[in-house]
C-alpha atoms as a PDB file:
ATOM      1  CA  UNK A   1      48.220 -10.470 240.876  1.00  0.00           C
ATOM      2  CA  UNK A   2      46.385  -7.835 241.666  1.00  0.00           C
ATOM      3  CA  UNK A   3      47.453  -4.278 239.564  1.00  0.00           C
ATOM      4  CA  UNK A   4      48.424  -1.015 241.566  1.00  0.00           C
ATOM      5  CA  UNK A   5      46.230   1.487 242.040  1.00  0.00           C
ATOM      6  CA  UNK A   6      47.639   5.427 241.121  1.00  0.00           C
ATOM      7  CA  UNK A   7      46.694   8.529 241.493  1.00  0.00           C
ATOM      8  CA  UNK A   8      47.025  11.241 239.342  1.00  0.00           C
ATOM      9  CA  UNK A   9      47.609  14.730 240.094  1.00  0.00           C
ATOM     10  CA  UNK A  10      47.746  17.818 237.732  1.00  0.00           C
ATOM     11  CA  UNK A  11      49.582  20.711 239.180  1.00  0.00           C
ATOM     12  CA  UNK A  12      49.730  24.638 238.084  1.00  0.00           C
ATOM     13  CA  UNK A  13      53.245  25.651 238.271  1.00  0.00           C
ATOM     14  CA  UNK A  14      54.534  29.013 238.089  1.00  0.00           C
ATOM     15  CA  UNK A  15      58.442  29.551 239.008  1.00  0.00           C
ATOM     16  CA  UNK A  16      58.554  33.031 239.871  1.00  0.00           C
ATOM     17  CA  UNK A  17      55.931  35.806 240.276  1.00  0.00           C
ATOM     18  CA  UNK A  18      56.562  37.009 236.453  1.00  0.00           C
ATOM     19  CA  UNK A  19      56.915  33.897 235.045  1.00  0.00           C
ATOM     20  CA  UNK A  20      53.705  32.618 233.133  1.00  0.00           C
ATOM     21  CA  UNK A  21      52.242  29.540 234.635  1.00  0.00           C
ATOM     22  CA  UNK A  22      52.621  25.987 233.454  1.00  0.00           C
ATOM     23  CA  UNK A  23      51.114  22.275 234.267  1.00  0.00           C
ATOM     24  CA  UNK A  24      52.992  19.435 235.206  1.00  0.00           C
ATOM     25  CA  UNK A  25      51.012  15.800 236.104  1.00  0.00           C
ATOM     26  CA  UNK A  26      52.626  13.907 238.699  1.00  0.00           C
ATOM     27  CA  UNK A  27      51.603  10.061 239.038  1.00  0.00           C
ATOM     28  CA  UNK A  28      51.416   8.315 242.667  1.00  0.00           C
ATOM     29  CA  UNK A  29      51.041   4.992 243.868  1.00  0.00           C
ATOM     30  CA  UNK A  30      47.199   4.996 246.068  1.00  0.00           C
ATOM     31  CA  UNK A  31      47.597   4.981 249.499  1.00  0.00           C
ATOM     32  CA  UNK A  32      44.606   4.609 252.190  1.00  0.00           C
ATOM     33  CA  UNK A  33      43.428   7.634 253.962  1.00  0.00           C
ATOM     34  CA  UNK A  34      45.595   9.777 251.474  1.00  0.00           C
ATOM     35  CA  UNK A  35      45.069  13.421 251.318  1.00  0.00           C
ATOM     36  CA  UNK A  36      46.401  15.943 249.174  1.00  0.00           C
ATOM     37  CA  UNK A  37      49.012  17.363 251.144  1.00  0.00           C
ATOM     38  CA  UNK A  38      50.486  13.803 252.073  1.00  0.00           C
ATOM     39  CA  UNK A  39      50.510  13.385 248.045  1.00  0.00           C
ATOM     40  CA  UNK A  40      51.965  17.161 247.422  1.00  0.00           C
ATOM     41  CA  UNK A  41      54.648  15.502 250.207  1.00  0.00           C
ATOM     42  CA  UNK A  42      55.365  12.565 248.515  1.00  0.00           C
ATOM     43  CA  UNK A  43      55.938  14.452 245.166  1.00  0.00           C
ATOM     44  CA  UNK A  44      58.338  16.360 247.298  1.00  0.00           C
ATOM     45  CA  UNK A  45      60.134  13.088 248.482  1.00  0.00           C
ATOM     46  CA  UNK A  46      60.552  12.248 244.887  1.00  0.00           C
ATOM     47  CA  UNK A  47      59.693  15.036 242.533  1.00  0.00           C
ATOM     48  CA  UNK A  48      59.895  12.860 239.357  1.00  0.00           C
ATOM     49  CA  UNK A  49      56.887  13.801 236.487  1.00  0.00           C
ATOM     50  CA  UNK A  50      55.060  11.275 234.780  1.00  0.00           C
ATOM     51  CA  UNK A  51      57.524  11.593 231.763  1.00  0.00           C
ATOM     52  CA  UNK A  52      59.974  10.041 234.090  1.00  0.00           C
ATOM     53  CA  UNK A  53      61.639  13.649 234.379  1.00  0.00           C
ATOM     54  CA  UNK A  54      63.352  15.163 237.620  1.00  0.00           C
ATOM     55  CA  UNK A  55      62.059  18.037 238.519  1.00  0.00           C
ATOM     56  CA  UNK A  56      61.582  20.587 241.017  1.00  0.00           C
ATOM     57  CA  UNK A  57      59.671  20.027 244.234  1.00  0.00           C
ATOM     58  CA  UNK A  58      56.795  22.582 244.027  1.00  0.00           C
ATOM     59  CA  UNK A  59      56.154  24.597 246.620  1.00  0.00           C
ATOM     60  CA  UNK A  60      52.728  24.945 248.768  1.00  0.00           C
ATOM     61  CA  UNK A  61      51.938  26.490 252.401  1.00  0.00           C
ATOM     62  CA  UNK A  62      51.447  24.414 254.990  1.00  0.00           C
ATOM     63  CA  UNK A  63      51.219  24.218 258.838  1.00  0.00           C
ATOM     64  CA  UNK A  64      49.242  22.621 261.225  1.00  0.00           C
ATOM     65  CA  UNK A  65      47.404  19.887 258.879  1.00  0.00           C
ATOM     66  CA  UNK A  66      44.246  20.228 261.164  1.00  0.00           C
ATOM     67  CA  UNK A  67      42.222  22.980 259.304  1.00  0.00           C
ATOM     68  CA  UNK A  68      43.185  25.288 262.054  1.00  0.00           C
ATOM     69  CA  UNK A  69      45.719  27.453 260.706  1.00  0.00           C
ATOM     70  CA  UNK A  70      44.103  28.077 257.173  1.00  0.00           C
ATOM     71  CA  UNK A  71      47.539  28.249 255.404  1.00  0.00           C
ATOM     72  CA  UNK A  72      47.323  25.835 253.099  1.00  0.00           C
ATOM     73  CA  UNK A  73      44.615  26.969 250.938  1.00  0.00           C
ATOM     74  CA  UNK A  74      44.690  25.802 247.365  1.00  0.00           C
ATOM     75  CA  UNK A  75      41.730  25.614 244.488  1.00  0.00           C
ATOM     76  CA  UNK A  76      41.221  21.686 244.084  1.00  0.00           C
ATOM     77  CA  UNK A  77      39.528  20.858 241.033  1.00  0.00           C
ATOM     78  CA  UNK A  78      38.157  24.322 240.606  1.00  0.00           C
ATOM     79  CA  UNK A  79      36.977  25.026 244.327  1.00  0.00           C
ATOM     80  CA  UNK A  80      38.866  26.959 246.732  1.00  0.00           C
ATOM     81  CA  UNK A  81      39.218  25.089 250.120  1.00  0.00           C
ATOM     82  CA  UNK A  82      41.744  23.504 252.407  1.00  0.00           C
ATOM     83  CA  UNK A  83      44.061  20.703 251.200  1.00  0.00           C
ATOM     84  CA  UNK A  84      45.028  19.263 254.749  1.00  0.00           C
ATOM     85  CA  UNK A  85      41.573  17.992 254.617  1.00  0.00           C
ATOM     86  CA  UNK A  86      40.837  16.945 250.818  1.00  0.00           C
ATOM     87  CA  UNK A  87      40.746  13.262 251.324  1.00  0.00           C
ATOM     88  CA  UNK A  88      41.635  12.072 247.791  1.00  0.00           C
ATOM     89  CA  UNK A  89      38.862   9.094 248.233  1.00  0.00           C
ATOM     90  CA  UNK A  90      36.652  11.855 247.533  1.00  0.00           C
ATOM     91  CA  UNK A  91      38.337  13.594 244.758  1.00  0.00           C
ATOM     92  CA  UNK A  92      37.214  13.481 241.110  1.00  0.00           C
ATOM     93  CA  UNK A  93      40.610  11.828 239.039  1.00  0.00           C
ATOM     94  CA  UNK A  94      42.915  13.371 237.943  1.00  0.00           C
ATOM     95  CA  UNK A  95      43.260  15.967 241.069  1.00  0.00           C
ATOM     96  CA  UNK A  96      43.273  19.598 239.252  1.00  0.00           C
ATOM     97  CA  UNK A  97      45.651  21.537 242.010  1.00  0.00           C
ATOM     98  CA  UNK A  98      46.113  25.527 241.020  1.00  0.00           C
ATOM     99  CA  UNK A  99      46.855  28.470 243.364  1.00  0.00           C
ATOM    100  CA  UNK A 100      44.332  30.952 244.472  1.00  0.00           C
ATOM    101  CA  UNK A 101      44.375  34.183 241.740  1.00  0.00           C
ATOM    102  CA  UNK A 102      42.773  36.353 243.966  1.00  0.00           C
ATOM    103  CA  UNK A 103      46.034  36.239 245.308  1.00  0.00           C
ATOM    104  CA  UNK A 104      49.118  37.278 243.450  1.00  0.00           C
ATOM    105  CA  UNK A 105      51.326  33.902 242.924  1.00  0.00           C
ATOM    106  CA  UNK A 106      54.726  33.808 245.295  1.00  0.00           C
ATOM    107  CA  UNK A 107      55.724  30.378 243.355  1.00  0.00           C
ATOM    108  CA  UNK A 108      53.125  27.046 242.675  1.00  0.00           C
ATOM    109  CA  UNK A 109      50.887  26.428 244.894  1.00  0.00           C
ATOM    110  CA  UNK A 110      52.480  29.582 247.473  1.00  0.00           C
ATOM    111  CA  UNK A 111      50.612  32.717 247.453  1.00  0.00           C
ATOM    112  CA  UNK A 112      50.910  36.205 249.149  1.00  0.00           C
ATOM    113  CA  UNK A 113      47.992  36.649 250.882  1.00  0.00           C
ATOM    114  CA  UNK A 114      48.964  40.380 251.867  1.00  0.00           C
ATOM    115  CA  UNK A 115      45.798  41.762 250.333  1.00  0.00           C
ATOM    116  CA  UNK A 116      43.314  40.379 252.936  1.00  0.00           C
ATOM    117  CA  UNK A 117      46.000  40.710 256.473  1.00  0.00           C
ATOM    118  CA  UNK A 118      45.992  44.531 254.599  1.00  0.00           C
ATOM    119  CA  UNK A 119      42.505  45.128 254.772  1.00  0.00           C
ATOM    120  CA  UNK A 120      42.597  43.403 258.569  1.00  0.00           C
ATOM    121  CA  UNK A 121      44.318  46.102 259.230  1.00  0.00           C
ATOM    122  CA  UNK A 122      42.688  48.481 257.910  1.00  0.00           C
ATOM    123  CA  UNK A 123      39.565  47.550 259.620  1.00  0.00           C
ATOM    124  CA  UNK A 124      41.570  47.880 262.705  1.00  0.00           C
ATOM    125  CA  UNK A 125      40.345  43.791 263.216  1.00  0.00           C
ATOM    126  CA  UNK A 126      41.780  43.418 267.195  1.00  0.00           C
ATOM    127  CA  UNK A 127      41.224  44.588 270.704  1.00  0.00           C
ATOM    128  CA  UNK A 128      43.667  47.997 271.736  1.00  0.00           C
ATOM    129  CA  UNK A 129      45.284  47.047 275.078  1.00  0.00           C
ATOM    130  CA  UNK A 130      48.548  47.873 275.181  1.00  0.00           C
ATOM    131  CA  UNK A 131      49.461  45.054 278.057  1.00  0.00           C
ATOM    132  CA  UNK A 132      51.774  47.646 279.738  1.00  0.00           C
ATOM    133  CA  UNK A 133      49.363  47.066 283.375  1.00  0.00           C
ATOM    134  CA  UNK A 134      47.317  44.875 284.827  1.00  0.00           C
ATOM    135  CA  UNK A 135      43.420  45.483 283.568  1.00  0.00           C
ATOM    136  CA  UNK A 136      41.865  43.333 285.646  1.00  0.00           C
ATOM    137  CA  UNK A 137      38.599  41.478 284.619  1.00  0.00           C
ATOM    138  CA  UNK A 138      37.291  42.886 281.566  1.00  0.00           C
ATOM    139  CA  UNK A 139      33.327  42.983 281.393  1.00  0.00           C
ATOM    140  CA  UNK A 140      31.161  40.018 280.702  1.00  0.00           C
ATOM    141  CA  UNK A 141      29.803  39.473 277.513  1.00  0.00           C
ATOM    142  CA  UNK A 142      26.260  37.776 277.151  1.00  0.00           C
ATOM    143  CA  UNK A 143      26.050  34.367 276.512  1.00  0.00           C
ATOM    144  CA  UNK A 144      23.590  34.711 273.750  1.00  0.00           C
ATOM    145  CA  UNK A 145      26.336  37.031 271.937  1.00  0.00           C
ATOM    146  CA  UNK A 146      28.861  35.002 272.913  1.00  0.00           C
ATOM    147  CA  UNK A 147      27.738  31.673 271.499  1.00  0.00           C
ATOM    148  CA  UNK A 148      27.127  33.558 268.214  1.00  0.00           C
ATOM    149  CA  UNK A 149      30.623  35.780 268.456  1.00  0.00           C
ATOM    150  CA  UNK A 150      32.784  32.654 268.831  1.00  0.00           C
ATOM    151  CA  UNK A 151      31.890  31.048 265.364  1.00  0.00           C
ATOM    152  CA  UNK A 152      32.861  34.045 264.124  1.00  0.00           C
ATOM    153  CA  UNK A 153      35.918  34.275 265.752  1.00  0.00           C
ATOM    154  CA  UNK A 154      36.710  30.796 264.081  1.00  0.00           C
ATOM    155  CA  UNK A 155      37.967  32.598 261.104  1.00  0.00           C
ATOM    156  CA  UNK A 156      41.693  31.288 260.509  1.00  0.00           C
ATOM    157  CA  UNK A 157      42.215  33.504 257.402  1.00  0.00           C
ATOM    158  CA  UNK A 158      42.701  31.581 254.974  1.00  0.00           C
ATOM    159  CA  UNK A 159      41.699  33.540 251.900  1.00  0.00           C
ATOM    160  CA  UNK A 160      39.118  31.059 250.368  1.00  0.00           C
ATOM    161  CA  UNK A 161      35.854  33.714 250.870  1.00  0.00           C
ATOM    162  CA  UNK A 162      37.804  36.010 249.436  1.00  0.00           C
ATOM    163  CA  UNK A 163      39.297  33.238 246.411  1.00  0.00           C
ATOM    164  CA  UNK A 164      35.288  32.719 245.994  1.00  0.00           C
ATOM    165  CA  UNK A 165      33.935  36.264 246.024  1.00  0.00           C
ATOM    166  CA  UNK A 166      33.430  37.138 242.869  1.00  0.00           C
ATOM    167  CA  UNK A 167      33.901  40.697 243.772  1.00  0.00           C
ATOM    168  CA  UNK A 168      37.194  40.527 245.111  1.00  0.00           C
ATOM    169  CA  UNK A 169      39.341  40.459 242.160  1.00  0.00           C
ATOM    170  CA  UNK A 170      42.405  42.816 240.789  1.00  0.00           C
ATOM    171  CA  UNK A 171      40.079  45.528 239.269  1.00  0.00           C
ATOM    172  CA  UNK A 172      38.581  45.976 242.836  1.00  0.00           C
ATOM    173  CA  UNK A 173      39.399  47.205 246.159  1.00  0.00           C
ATOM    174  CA  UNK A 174      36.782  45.280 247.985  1.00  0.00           C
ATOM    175  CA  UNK A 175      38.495  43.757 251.540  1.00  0.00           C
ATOM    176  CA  UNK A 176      36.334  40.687 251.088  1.00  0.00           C
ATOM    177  CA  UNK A 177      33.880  38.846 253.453  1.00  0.00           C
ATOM    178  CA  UNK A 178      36.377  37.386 256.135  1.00  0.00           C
ATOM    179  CA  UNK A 179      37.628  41.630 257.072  1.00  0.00           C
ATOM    180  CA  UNK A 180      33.716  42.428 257.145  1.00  0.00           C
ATOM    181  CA  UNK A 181      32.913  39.491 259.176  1.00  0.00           C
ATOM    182  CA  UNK A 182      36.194  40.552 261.939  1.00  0.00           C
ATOM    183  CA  UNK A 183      34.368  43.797 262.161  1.00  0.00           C
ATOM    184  CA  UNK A 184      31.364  42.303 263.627  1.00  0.00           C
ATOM    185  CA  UNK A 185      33.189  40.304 265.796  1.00  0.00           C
ATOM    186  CA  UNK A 186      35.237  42.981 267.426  1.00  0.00           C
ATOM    187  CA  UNK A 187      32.574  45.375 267.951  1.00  0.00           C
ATOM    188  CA  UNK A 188      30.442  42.861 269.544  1.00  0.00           C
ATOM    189  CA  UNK A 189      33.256  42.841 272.064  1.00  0.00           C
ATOM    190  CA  UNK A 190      32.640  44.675 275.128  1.00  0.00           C
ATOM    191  CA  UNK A 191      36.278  46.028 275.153  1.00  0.00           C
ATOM    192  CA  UNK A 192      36.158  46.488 271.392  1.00  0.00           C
ATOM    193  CA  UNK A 193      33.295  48.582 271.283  1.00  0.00           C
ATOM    194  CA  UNK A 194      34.779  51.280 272.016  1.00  0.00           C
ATOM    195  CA  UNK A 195      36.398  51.589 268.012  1.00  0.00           C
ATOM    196  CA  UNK A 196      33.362  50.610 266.850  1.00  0.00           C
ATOM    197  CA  UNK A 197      32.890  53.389 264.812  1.00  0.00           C
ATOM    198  CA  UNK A 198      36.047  53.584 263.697  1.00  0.00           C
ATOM    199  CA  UNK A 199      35.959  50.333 262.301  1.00  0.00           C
ATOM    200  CA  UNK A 200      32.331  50.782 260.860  1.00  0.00           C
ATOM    201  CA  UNK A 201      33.669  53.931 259.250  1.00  0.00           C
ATOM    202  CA  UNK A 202      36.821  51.669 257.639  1.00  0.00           C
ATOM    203  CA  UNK A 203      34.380  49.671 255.552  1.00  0.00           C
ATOM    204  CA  UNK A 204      31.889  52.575 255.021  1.00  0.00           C
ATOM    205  CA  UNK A 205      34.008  54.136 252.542  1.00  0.00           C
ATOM    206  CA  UNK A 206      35.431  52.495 248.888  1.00  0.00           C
ATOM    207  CA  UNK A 207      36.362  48.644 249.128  1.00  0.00           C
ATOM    208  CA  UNK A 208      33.712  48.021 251.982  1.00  0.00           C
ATOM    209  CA  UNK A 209      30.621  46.960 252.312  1.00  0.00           C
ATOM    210  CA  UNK A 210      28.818  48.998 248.756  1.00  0.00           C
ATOM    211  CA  UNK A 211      31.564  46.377 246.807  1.00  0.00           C
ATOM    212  CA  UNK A 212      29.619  43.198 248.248  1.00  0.00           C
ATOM    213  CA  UNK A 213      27.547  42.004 245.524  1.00  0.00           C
ATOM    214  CA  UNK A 214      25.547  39.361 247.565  1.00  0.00           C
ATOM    215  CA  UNK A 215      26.544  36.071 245.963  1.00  0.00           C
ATOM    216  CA  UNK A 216      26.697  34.118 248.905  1.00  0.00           C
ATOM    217  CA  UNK A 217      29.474  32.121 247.074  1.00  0.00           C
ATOM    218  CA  UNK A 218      31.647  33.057 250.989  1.00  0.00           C
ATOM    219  CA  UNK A 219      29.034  31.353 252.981  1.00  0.00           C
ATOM    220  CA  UNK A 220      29.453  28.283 250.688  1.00  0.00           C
ATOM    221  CA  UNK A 221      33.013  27.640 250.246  1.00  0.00           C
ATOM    222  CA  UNK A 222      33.831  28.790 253.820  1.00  0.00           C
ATOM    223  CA  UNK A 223      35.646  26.010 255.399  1.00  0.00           C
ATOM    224  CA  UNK A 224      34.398  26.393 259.419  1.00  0.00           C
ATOM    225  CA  UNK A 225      30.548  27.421 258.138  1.00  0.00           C
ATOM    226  CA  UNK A 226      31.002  30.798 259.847  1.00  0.00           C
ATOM    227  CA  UNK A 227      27.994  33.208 258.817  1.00  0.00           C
ATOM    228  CA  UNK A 228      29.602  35.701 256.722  1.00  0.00           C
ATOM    229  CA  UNK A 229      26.345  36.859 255.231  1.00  0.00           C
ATOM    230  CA  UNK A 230      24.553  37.084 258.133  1.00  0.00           C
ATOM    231  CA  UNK A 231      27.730  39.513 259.186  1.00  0.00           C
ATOM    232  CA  UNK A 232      27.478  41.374 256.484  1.00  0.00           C
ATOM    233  CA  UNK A 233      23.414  41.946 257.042  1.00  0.00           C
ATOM    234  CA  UNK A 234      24.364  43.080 260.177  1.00  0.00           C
ATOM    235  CA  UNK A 235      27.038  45.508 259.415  1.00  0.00           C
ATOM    236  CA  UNK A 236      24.896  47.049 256.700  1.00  0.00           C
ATOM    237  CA  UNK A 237      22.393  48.059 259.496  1.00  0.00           C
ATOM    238  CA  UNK A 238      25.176  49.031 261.517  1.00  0.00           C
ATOM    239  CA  UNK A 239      26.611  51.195 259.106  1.00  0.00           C
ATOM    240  CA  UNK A 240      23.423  52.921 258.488  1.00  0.00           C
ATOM    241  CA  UNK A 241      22.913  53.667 261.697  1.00  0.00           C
ATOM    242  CA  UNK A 242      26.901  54.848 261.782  1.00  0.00           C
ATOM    243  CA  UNK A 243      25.464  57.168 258.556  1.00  0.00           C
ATOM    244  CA  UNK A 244      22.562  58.787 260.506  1.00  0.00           C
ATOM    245  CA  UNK A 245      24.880  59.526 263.894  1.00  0.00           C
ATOM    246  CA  UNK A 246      27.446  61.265 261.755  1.00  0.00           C
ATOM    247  CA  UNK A 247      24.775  63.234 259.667  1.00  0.00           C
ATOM    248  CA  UNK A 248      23.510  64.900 262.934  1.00  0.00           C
ATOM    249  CA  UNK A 249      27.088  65.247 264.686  1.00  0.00           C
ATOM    250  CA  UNK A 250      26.056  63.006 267.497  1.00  0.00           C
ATOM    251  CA  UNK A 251      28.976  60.572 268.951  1.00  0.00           C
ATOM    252  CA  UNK A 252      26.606  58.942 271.250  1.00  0.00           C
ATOM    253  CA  UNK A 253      26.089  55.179 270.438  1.00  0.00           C
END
């Protein structure tokens, strides 16, 4: 008879934002194809330690399960990335599953990512029509820039740049790569060029672009390969241009 394969998982718990964390190893019977939120779901069916204690079902984000909607980002044996698609065939045992710390901790796995949609805003990281009339057509964009704008509008904010940067911490201010990369992205937009210096002077000033240390760890961990350092080359000629317009008071692009 043949013996039944497990998996183990070792979770970071944390019960409330002020609470300190805690681990807590959870043991489950292998399944084919199994990733790690089908396992975090199982634990939830039957929340039950490897002591043989009841406990709590932790908590996690979650939402599409196709890597689209970036909300359930986690740090999986020490590297920030997406658990919908952490197969655990591929998975060094036992699974290591801890919440992002760039992050402050909601509960678990559950974060409040409220630092990066922040500095989205701040970099004013969308297109200003109002929808109140009828536009019409708006104008074409190239399809050289558009081939190259679309995988950077692929970003689904999902914090792990930002989890990797080692730049973005709580002793810093810096908005992180996936902000810096929107910015690119929206002034390449024939519509939102018009803020484009409005946006270049958002990360011109502290938390932008001086905080970026070039470590390239964003590039690496990002889960839909978009080029945030190629972004961020960009914007720093951008923004140097931005310098020299505003040195000699001219608003002309």
């Amino acid at each position: 008879m043949s013996e039944t394969r497990t998996v183990r998982f070792e979770i970071t718990r944390q019960d409330s934002p002020d609470q300190a964390p805690y681990q807590e190893t959870f043991e489950l019977e292998y399944r084919p194809n199994m990733n790690v939120i089908s396992a975090l779901m199982e634990i939830r069916r039957n929340p039950v330690n490897v002591k043989g204690e009841k406990t709590i079902p932790v908590a996690w984000d979650m939402n599409c399960l196709e890597e689209v909607c970036g909300a359930c980002s986690m740090v999986i044996n020490g590297k920030p990335r997406q658990s919908c698609t952490a197969l655990v065939d591929q998975l060094e045992q036992p699974i290591r599953l801890e919440p992002m710390r760039t992050f402050p901790v909601v509960r678990d796995l559950q974060v409040d990512r409220s630092r990066m949609f922040d500095s989205l805003k701040k970099v004013k990281a969308w297109i200003p029509i109002d929808g109140t009339y009828d536009l019409g057509p708006g104008p074409r964009m190239p399809e050289k820039k558009r081939q190259w704008a679309y995988e950077l509008s692929k970003c689904m904010t999902c914090g792990v740049c930002l989890e990797a940067c080692p730049n973005v911490n709580s002793k810093s201010n810096f908005i992180g790569p996936a902000p810096l990369s929107q910015v690119r992205l929206f002034n390449a937009h024939p519509t939102g060029e018009m803020n484009k210096s409005e946006r270049l002077e958002a990360i011109m000033g502290d938390g932008g672009l001086a905080n970026c240390g070039n470590s390239q760890n964003c590039v690496q961990s990002c889960p839909k390969g978009i080029p945030l350092t190629t972004s961020i080359a960009a914007l720093n000629r951008d923004t140097s241009f931005q310098s020299f317009k505003n040195f000699f008071g001219s608003d002309q692009a």
